[in-house]
Protein backbone atom coordinates (compact mmCIF):
# COMPACT_ATOMS: atom_id res chain seq x y z
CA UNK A 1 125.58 -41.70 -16.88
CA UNK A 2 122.65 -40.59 -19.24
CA UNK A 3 123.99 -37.77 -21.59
CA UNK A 4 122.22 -35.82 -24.19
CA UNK A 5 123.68 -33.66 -26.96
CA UNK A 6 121.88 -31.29 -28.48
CA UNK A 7 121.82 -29.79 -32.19
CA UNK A 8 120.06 -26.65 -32.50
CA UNK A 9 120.63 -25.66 -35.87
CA UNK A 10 117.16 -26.13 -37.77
CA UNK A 11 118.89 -25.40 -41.08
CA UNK A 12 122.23 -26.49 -42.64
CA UNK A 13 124.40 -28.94 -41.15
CA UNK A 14 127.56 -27.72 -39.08
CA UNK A 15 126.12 -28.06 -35.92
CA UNK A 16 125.31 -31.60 -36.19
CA UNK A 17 128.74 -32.79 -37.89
CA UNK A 18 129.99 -31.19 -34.61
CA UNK A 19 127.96 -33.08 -32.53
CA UNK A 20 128.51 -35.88 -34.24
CA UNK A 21 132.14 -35.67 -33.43
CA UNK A 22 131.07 -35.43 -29.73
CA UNK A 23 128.77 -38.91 -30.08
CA UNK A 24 131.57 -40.59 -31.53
CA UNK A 25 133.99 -39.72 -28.52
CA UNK A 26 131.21 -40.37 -25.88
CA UNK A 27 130.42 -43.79 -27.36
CA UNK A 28 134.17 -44.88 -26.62
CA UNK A 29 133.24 -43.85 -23.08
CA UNK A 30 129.15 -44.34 -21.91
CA UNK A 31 126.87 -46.49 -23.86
CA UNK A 32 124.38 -44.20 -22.80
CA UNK A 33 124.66 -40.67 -24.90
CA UNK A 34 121.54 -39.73 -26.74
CA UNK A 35 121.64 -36.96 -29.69
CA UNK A 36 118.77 -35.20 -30.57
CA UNK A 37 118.85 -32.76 -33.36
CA UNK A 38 115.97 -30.10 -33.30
CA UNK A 39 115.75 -30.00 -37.10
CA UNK A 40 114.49 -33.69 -36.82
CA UNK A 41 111.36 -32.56 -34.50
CA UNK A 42 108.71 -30.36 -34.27
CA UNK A 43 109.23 -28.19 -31.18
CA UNK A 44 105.95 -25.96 -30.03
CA UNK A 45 107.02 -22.35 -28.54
CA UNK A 46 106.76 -22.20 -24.68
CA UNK A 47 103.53 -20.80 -23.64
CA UNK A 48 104.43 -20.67 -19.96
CA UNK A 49 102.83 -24.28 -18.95
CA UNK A 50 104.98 -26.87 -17.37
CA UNK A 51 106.83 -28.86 -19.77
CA UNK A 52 105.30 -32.42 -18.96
CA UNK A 53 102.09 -30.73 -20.14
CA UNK A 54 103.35 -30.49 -23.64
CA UNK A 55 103.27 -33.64 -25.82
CA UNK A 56 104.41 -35.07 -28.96
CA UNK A 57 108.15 -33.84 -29.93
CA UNK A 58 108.40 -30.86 -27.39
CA UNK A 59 107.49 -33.35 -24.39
CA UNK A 60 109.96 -35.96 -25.91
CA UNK A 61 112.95 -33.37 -26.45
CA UNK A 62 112.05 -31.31 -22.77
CA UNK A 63 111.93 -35.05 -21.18
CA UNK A 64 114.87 -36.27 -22.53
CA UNK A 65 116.97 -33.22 -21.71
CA UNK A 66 115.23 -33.25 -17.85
CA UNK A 67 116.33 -36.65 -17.39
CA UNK A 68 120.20 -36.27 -17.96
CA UNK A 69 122.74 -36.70 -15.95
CA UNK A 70 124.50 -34.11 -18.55
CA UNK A 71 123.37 -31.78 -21.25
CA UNK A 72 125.84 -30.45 -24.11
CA UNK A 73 125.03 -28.13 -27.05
CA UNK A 74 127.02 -26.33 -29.35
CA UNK A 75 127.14 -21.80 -29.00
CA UNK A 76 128.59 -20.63 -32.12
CA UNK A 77 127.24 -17.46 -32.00
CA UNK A 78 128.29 -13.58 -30.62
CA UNK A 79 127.17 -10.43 -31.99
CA UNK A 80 129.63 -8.51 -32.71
CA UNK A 81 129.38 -5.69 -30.06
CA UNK A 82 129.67 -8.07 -27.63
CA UNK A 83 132.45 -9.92 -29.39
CA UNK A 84 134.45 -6.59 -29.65
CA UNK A 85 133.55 -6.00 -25.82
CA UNK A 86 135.19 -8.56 -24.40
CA UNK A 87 137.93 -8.70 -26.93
CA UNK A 88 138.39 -5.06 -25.34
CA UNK A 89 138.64 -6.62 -21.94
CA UNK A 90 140.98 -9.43 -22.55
């Protein structure tokens, strides 16, 4: 099973001690877990075109998360109107 785990975070480093957490759990399970942190690439901003027709970093990073069989990444963020919304529901 091809998994991929994504950091988003460009900056700082909380994202990707998380995922690293997540790496070392999937390596006692798959040999086959790929992390890719966006602050190690340059990504270009979607301009509408399909995204084989990008290259360099954006084609690698849009490949590699095309190709597998799962995708993770880490949310850590909610505004706070909608935090208090749903707090509100709950």
């Amino acid at each position: 099973m091809n998994v991929v785990v994504l950091s988003g975070s460009t900056v700082g480093s909380k994202t990707r001690t998380a995922m690293n957490q997540v790496m070392e759990k999937l390596d006692k399970h798959t040999a086959d877990a790929t992390l890719i942190d966006l602050a190690d690439y340059t990504i270009q901003w979607s301009d509408g075109r399909h995204y084989l027709d990008y290259d360099g970093d954006t084609k690698y990073v849009t490949q590699t998360i095309m190709d597998a069989d799962v995708f993770t990444y880490r949310y850590t963020g909610i505004s706070g109107i909608h935090s208090r919304n749903i707090e509100k529901r709950f």
